[in-house]
C-alpha atoms as a PDB file:
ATOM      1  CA  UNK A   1      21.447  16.308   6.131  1.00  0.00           C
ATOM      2  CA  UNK A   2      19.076  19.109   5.811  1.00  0.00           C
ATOM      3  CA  UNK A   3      15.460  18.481   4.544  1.00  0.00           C
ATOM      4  CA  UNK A   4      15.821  19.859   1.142  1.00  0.00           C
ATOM      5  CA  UNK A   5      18.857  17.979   0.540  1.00  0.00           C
ATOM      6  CA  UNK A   6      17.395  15.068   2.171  1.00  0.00           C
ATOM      7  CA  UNK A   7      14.206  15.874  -0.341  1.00  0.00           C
ATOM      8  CA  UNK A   8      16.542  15.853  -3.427  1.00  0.00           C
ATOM      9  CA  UNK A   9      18.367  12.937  -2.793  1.00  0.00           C
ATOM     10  CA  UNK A  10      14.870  10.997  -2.240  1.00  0.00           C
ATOM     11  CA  UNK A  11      13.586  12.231  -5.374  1.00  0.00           C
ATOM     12  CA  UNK A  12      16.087  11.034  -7.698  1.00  0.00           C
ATOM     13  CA  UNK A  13      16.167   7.897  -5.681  1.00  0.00           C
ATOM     14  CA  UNK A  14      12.641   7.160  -6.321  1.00  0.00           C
ATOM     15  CA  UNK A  15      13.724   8.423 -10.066  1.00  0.00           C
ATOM     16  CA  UNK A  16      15.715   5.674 -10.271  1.00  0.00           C
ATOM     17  CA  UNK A  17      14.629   2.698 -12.880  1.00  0.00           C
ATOM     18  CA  UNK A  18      13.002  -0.159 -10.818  1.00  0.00           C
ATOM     19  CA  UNK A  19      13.975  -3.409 -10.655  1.00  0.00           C
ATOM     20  CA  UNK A  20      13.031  -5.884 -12.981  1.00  0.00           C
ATOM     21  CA  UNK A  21      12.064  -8.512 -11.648  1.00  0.00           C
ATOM     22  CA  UNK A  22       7.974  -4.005  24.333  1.00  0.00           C
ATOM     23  CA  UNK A  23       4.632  -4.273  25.154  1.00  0.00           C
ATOM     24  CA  UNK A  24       2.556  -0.980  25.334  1.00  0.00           C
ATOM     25  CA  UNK A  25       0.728   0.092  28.363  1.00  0.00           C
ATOM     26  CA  UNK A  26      -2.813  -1.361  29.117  1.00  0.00           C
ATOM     27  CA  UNK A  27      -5.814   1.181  28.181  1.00  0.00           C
ATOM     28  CA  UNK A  28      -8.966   1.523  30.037  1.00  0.00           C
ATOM     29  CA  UNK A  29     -11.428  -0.329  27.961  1.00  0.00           C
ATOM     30  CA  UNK A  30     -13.870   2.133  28.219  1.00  0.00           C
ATOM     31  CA  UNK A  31     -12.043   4.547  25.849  1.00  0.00           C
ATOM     32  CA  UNK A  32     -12.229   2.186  23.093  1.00  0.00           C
ATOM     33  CA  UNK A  33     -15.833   2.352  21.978  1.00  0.00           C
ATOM     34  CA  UNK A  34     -16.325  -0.171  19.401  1.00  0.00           C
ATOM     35  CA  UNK A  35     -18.729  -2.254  16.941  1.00  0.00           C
ATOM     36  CA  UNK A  36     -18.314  -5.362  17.829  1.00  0.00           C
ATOM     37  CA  UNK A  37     -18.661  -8.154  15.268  1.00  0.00           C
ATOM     38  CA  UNK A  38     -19.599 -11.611  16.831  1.00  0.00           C
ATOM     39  CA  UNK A  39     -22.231 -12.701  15.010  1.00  0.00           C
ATOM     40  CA  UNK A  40     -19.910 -12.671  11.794  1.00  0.00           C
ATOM     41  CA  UNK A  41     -18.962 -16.163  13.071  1.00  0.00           C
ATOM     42  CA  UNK A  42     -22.764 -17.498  12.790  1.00  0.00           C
ATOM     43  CA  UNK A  43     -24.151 -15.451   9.534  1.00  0.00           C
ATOM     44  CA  UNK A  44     -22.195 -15.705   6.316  1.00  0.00           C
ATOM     45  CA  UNK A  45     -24.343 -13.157   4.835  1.00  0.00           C
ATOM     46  CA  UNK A  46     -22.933 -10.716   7.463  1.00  0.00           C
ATOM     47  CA  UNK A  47     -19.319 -11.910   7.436  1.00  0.00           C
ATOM     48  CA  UNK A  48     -19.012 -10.872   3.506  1.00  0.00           C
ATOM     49  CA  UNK A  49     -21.135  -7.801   4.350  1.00  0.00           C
ATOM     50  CA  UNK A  50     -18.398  -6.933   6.940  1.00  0.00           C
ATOM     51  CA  UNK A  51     -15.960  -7.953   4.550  1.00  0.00           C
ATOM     52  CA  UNK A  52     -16.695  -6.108   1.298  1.00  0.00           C
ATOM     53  CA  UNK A  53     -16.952  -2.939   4.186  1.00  0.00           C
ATOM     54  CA  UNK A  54     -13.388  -3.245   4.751  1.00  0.00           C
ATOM     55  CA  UNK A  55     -11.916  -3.815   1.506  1.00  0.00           C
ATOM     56  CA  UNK A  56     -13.993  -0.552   0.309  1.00  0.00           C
ATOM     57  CA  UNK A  57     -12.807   1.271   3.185  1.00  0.00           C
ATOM     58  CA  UNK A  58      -9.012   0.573   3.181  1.00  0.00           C
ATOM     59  CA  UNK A  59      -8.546   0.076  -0.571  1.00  0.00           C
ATOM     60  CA  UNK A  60      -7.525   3.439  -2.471  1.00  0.00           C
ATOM     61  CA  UNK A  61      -6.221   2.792  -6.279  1.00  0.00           C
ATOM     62  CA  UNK A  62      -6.369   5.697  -8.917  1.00  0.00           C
ATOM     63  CA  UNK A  63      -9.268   6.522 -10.330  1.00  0.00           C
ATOM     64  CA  UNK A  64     -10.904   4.415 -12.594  1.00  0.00           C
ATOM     65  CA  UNK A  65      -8.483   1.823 -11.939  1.00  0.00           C
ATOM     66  CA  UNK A  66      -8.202  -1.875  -9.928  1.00  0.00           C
ATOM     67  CA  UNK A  67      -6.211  -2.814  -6.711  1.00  0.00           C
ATOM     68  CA  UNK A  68      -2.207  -2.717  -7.350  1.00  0.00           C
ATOM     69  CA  UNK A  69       0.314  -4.700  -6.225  1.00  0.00           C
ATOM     70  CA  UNK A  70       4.009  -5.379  -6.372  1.00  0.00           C
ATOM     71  CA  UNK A  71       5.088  -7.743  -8.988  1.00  0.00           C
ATOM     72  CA  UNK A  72       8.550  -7.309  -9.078  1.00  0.00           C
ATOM     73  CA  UNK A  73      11.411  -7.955  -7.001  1.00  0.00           C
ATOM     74  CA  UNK A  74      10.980  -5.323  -3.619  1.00  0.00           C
ATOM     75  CA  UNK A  75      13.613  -3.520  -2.693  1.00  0.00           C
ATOM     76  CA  UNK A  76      12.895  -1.287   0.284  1.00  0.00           C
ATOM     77  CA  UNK A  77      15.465   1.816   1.123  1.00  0.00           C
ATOM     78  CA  UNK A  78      15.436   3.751   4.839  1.00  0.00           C
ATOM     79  CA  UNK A  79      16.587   7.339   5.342  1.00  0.00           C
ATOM     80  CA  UNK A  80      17.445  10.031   7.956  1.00  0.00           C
ATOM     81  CA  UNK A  81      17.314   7.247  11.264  1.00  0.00           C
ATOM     82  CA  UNK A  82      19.832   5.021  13.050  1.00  0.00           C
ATOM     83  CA  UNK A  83      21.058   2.239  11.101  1.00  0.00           C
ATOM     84  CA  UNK A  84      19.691  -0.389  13.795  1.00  0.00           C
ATOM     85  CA  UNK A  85      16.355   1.211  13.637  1.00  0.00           C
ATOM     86  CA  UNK A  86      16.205   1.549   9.596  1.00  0.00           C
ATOM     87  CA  UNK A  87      17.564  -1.960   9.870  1.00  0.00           C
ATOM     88  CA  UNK A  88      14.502  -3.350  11.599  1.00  0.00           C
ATOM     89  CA  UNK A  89      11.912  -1.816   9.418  1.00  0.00           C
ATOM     90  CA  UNK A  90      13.751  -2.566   6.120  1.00  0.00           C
ATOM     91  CA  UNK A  91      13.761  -6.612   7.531  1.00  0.00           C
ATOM     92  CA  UNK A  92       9.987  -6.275   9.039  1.00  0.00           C
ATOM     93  CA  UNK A  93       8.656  -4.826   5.338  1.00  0.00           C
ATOM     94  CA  UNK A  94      10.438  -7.722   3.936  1.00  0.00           C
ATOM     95  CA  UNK A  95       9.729 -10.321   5.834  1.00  0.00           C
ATOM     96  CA  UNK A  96       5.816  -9.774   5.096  1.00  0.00           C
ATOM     97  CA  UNK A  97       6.675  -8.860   1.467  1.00  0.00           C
ATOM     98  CA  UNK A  98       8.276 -12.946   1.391  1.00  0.00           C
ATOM     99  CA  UNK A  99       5.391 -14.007   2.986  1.00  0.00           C
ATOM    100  CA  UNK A 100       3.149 -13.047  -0.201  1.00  0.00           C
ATOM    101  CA  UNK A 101       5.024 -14.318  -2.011  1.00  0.00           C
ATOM    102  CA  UNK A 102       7.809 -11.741  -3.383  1.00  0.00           C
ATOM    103  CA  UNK A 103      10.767 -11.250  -4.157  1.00  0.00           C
ATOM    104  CA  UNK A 104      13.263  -8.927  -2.199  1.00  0.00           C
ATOM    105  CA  UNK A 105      16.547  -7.387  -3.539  1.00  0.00           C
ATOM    106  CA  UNK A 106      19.429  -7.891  -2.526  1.00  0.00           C
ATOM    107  CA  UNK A 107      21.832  -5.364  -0.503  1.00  0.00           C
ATOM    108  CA  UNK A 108      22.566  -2.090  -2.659  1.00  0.00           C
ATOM    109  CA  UNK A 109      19.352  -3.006  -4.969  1.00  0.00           C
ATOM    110  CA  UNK A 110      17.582   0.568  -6.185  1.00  0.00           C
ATOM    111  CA  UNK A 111      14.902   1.622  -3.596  1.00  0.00           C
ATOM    112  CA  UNK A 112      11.026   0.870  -5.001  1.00  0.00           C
ATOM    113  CA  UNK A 113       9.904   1.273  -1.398  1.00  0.00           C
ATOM    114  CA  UNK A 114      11.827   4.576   0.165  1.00  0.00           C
ATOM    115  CA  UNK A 115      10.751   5.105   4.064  1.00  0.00           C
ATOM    116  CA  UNK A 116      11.997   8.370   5.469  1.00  0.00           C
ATOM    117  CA  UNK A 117      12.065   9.737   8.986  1.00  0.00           C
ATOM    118  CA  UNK A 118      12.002  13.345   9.786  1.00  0.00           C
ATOM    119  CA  UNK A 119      10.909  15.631  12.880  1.00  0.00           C
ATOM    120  CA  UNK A 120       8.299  17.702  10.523  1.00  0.00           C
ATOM    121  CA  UNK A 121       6.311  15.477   8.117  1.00  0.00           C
ATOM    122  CA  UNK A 122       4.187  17.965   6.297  1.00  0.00           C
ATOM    123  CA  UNK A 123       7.427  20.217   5.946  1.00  0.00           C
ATOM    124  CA  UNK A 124       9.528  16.938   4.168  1.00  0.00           C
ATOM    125  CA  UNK A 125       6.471  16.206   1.919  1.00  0.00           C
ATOM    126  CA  UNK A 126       6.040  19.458   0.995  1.00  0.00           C
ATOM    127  CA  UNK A 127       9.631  20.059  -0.091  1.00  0.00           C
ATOM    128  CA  UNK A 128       9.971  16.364  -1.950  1.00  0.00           C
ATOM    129  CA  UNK A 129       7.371  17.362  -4.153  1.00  0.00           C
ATOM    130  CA  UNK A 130       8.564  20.716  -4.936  1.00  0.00           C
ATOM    131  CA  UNK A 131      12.075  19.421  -5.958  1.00  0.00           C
ATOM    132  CA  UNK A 132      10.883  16.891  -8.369  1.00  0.00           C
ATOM    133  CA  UNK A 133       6.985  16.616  -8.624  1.00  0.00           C
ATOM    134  CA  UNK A 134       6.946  14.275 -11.970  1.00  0.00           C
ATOM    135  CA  UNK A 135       8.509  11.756  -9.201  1.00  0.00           C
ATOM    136  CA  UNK A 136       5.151  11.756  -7.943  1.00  0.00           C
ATOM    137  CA  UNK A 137       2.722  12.522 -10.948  1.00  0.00           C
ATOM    138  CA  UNK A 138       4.313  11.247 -14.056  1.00  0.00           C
ATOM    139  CA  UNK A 139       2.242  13.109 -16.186  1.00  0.00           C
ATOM    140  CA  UNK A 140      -0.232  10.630 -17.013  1.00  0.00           C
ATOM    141  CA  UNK A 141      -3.925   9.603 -15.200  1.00  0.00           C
ATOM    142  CA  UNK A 142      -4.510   6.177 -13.722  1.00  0.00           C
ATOM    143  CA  UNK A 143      -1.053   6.416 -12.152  1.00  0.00           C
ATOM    144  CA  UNK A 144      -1.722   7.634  -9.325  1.00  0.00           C
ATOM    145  CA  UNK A 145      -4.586   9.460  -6.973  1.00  0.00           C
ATOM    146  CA  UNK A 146      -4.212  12.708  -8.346  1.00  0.00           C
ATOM    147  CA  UNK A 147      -3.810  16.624  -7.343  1.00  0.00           C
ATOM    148  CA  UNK A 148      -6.197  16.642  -4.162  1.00  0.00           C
ATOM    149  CA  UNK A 149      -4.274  13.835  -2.405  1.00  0.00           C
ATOM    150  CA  UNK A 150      -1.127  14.661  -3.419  1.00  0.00           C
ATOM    151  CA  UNK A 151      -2.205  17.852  -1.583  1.00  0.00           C
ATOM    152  CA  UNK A 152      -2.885  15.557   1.002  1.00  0.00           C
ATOM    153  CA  UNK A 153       0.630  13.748   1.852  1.00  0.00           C
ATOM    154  CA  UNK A 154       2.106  17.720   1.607  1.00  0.00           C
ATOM    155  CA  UNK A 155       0.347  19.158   3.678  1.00  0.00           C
ATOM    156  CA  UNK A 156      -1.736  16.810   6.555  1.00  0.00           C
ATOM    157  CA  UNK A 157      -0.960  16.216   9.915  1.00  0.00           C
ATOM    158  CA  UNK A 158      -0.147  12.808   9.935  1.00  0.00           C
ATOM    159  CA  UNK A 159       1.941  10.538  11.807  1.00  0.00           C
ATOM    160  CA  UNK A 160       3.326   8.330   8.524  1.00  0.00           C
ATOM    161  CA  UNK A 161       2.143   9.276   5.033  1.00  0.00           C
ATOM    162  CA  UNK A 162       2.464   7.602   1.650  1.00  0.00           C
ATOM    163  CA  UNK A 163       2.263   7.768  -2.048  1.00  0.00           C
ATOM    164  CA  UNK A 164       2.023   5.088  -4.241  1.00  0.00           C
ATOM    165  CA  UNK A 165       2.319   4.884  -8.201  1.00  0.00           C
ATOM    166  CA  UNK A 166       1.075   2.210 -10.219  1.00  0.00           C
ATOM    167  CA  UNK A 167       1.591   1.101 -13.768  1.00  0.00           C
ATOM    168  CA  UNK A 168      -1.551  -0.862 -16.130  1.00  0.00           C
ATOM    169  CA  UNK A 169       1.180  -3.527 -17.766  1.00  0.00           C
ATOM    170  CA  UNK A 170       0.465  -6.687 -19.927  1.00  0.00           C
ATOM    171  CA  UNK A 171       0.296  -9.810 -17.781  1.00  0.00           C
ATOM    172  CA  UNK A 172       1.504 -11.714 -20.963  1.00  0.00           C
ATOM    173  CA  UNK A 173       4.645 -10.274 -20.898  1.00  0.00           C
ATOM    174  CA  UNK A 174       5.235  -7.742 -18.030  1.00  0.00           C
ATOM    175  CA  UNK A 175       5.596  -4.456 -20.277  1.00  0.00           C
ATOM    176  CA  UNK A 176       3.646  -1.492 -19.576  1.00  0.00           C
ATOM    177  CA  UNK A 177       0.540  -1.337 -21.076  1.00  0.00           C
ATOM    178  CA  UNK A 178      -0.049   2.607 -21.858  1.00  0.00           C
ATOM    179  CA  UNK A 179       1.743   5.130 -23.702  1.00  0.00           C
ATOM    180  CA  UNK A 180       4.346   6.761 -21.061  1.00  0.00           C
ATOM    181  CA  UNK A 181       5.369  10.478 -21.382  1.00  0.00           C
ATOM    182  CA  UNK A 182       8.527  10.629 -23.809  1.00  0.00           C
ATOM    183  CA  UNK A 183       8.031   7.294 -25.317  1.00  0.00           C
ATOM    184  CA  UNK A 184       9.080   7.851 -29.203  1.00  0.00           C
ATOM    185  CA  UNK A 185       9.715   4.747 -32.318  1.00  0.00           C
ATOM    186  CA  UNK A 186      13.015   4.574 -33.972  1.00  0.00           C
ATOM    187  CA  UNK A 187      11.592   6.720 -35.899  1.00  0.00           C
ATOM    188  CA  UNK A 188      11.576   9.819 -33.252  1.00  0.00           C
ATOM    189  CA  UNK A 189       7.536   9.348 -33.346  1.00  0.00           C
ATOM    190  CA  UNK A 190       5.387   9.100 -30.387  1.00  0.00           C
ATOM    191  CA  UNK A 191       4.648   5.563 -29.832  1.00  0.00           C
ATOM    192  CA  UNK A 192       2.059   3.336 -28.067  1.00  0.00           C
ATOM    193  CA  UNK A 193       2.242  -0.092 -26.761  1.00  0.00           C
ATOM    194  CA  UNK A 194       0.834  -3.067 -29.047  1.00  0.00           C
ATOM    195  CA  UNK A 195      -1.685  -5.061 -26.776  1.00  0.00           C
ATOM    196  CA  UNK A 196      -2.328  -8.695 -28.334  1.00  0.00           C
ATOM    197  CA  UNK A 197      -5.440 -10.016 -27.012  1.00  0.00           C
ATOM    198  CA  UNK A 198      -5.633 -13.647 -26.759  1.00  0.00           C
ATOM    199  CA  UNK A 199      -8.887 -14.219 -24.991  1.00  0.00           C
ATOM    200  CA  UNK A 200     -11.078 -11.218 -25.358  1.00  0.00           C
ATOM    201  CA  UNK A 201     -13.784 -10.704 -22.850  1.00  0.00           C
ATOM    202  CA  UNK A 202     -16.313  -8.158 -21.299  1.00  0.00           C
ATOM    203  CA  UNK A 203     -15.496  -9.247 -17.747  1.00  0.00           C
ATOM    204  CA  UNK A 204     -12.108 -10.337 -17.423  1.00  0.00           C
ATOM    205  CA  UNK A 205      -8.936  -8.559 -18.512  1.00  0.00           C
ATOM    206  CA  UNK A 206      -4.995  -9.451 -19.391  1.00  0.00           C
ATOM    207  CA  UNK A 207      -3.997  -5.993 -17.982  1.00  0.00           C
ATOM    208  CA  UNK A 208      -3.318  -6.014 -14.449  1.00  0.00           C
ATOM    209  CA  UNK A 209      -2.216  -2.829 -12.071  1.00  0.00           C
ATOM    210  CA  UNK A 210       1.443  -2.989 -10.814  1.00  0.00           C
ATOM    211  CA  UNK A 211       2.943  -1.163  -7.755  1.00  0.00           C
ATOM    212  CA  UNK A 212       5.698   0.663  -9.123  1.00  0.00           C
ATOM    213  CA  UNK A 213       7.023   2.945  -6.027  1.00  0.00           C
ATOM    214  CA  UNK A 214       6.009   3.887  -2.889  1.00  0.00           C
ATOM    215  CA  UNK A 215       7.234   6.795  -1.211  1.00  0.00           C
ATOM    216  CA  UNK A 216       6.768   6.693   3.070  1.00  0.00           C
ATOM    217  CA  UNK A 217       7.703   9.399   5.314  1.00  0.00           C
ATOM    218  CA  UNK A 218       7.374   9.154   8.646  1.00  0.00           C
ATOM    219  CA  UNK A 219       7.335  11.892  11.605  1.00  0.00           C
ATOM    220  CA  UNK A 220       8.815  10.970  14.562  1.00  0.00           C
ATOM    221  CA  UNK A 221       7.277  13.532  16.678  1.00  0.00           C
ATOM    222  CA  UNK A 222       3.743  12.298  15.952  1.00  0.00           C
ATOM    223  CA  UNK A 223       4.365   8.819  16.696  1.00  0.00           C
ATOM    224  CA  UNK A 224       2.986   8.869  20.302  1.00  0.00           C
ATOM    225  CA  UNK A 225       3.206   5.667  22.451  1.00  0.00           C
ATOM    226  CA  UNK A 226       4.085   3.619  19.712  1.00  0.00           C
ATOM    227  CA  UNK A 227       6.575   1.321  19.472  1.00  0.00           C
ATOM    228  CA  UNK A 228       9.088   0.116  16.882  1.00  0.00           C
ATOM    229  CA  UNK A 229       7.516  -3.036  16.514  1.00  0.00           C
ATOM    230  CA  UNK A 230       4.073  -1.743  16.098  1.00  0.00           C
ATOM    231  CA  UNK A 231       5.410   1.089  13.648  1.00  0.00           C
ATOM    232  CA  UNK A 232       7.207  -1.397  11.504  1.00  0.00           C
ATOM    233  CA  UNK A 233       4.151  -3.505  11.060  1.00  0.00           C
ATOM    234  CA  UNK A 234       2.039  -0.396  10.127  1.00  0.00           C
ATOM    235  CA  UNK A 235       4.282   1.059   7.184  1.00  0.00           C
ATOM    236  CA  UNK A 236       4.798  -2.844   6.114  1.00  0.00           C
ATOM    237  CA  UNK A 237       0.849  -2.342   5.266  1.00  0.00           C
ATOM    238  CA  UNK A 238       0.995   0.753   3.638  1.00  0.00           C
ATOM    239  CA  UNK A 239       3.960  -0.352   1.762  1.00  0.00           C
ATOM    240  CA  UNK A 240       2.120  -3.392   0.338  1.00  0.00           C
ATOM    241  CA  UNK A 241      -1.107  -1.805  -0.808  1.00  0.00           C
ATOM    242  CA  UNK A 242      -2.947   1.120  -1.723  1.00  0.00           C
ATOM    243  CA  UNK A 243      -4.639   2.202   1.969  1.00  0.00           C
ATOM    244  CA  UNK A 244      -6.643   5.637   2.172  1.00  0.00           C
ATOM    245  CA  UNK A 245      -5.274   7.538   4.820  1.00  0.00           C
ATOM    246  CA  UNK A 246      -8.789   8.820   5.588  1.00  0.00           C
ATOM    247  CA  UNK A 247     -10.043   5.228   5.665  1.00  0.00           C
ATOM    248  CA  UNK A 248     -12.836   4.823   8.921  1.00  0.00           C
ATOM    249  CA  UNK A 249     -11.404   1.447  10.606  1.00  0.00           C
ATOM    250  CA  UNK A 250     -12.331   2.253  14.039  1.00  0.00           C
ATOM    251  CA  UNK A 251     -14.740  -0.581  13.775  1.00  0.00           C
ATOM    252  CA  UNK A 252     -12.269  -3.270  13.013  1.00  0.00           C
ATOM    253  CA  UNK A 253      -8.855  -5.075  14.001  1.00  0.00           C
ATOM    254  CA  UNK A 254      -6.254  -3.747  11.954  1.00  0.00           C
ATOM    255  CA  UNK A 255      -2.833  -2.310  12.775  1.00  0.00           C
ATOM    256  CA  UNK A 256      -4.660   0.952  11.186  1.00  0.00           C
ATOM    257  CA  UNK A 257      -5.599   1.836  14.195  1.00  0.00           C
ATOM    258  CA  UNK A 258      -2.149   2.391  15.788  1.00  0.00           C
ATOM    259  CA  UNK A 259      -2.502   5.643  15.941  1.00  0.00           C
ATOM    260  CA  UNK A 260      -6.087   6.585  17.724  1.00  0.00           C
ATOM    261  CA  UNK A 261      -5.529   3.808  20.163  1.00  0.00           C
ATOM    262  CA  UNK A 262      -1.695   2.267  20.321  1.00  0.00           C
ATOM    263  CA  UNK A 263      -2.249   0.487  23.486  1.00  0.00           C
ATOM    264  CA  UNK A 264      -4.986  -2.073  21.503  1.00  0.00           C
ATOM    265  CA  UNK A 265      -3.024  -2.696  18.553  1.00  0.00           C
ATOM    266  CA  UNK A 266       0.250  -4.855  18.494  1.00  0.00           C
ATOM    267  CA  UNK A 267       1.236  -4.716  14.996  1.00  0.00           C
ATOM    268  CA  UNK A 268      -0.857  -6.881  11.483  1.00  0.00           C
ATOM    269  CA  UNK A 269      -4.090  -8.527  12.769  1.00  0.00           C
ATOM    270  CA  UNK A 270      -6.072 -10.914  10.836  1.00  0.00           C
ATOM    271  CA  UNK A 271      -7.814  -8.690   9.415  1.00  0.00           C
ATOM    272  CA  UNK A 272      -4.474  -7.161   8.252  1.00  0.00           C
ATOM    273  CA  UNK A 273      -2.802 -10.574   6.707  1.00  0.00           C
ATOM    274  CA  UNK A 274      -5.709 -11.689   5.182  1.00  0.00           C
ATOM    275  CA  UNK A 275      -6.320  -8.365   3.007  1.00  0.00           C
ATOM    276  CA  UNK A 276      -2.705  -8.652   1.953  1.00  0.00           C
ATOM    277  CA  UNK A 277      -2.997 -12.440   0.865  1.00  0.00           C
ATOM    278  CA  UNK A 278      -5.901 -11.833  -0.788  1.00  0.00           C
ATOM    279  CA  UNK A 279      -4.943  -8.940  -2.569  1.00  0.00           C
ATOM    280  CA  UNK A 280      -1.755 -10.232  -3.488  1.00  0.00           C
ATOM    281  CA  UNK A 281      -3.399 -13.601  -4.527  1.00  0.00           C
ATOM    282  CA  UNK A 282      -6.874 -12.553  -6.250  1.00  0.00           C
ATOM    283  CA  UNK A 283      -4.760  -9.795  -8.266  1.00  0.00           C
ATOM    284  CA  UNK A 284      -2.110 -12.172  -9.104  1.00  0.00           C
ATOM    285  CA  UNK A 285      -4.354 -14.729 -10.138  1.00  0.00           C
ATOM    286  CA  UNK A 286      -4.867 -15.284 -13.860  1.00  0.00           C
ATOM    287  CA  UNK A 287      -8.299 -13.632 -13.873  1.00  0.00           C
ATOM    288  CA  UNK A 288      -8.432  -9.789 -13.329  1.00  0.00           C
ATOM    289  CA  UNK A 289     -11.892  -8.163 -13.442  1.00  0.00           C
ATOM    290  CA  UNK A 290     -12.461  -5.226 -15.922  1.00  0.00           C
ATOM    291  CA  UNK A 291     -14.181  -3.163 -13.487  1.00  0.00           C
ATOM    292  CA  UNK A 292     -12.694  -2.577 -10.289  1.00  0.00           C
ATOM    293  CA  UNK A 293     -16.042  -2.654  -8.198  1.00  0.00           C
ATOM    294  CA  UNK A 294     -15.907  -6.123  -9.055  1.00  0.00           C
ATOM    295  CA  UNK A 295     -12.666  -6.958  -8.766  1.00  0.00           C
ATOM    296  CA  UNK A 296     -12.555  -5.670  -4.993  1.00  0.00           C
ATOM    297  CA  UNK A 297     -15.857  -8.112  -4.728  1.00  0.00           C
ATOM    298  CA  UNK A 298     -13.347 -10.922  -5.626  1.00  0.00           C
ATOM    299  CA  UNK A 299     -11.013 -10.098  -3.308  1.00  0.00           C
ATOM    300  CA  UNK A 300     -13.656  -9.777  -0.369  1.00  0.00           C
ATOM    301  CA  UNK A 301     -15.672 -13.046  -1.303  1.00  0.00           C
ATOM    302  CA  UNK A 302     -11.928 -14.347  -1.350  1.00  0.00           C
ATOM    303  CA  UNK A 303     -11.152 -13.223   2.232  1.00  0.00           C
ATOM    304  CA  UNK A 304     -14.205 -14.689   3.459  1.00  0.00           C
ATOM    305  CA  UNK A 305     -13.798 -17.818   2.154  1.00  0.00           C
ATOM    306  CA  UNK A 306     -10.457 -18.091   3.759  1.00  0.00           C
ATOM    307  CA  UNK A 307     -11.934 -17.151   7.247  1.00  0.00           C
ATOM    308  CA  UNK A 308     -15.048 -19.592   6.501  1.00  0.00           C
ATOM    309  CA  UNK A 309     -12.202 -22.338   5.957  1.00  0.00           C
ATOM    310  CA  UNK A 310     -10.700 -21.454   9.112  1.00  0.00           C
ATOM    311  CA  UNK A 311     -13.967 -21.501  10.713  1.00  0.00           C
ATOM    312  CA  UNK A 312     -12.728 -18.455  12.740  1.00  0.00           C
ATOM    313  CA  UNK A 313     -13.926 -14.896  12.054  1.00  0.00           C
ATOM    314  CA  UNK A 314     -11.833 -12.041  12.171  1.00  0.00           C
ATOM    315  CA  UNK A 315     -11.316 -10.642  15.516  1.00  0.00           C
ATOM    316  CA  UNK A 316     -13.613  -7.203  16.513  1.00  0.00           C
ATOM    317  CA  UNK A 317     -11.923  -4.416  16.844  1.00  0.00           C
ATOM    318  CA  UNK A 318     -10.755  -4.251  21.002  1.00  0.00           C
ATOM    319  CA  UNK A 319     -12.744  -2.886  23.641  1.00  0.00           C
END
């Protein structure tokens, strides 16, 4: 299939109405210059410095808007790669997805998670958003991270890229909680959801942030030594939340690293598993902060209680 008809068929896949409901070589040590973080283990006050670090460094959500995650059923679709190889992704995405607690579709289900493979990244990108760019920017703000990184996924070197969209909806009763482009009354007028608030506060809010689809592409030529294992573990991440692809991990153990260093990183760390479960957790919980500085300070003081419970800290980043 050629990459623009590869590109079209993506786009009206992601178009598509959602769901409702090995080991690598050894690497000299000394090219893996590090922070280390022992003393996390002996000073709380550190560990949930270290902590709030990483959620503000990985975490990316729209402007103006909290942490996302998927709520509905998954359903994650492969394209352009061997069916044993698309296989093991699709089942590796999945398998974490179950282990926070979701829901996966069943065979044939309509793609909210679409994972492509290609030979020129940038060149895929660049032609999926040409053929259908409202699959990417609906047309309303708070959906999604906007012009300069959709820039971004066209047109940067990058071994695996993403884009995520996310809808506000009502936690009361699952519907979207904004106004979407075309939405009209019986009547033919425009028409805006009716939000009934049952608990009003300054802090805490009924609206939470939904994943809605998440489009991966992946360039095989960039992948350097890594491995399918390690691979699959990394777009699992990205699939699951909102990462920055400019995010500074170096200092930490997280499969975000595959990439600089592939040797030191064999697929989700704790670092990695905890994030998700607290993300997943904290924004499915029934309290949602208002403001998403806050909310992300939830999710970190909610990490590091789990690693305080443990009474492990999360592993430095190798050396």
């Amino acid at each position: 299939m050629t990459t623009w008809a590869l590109a079209g068929a993506m786009a009206a896949a992601i178009l598509q109405p959602q769901a409702t409901a090995a080991a690598p070589p050894p690497q000299d040590p000394a090219d893996l210059a590090t922070t280390r973080l022992e003393d996390i283990v002996v000073d709380r006050r550190r560990l949930e410095e270290v902590v709030r670090e990483f959620v503000g460094e990985v975490g990316a959500p729209p402007y103006r808007r909290g942490l996302a995650r998927w709520h509905d059923r998954l359903c994650v679709g492969v394209a352009n790669v061997r069916h044993d190889v698309g296989q093991a992704v699709v089942d590796r995405v999945s398998e974490v997805a179950l282990e926070l607690g979701l829901d996966i579709g069943e065979p044939g289900c309509t793609a909210n998670v679409v994972i492509v493979f290609t030979t020129d990244g940038a060149a895929l990108a660049d032609a999926m958003v040409a053929e259908n760019r409202r699959a990417f920017r609906i047309g309303l703000g708070g959906l999604d991270r906007g012009n300069p990184a959709l820039r971004d996924f066209r047109t940067a070197d990058r071994p695996v890229r993403w884009w995520h969209v996310s809808l506000p909806v009502n936690s009361n009763n699952g519907k979207i909680a904004v106004r979407m482009p075309g939405d009209v009354d019986p009547y033919g007028n425009p028409s805006a959801p009716v939000i009934a608030v049952f608990a009003a506060s300054r802090l805490n809010s009924q609206i939470r942030d939904d994943l809605n689809k998440a489009m991966i592409v992946v360039d095989v030529d960039r992948l350097g030594g890594a491995n399918l294992a390690q691979l699959a573990d990394y777009v699992a991440f990205v699939a699951l939340a909102q990462v920055d692809p400019d995010a500074d991990t170096a200092a930490y153990d997280t499969v975000l690293n595959l990439f600089d260093r592939p040797a030191a990183v064999e697929g989700l760390t704790e670092w990695d598993r905890t994030y998700l479960t607290s993300l997943y957790r904290v924004q499915g919980g029934p309290v949602r902060r208002i403001n998403p500085n806050a909310q992300a300070d939830v999710m970190a003081n909610d990490m590091a209680r789990r690693w305080r419970a443990g009474q492990t800290a999360p592993e430095p980043a190798p050396e």
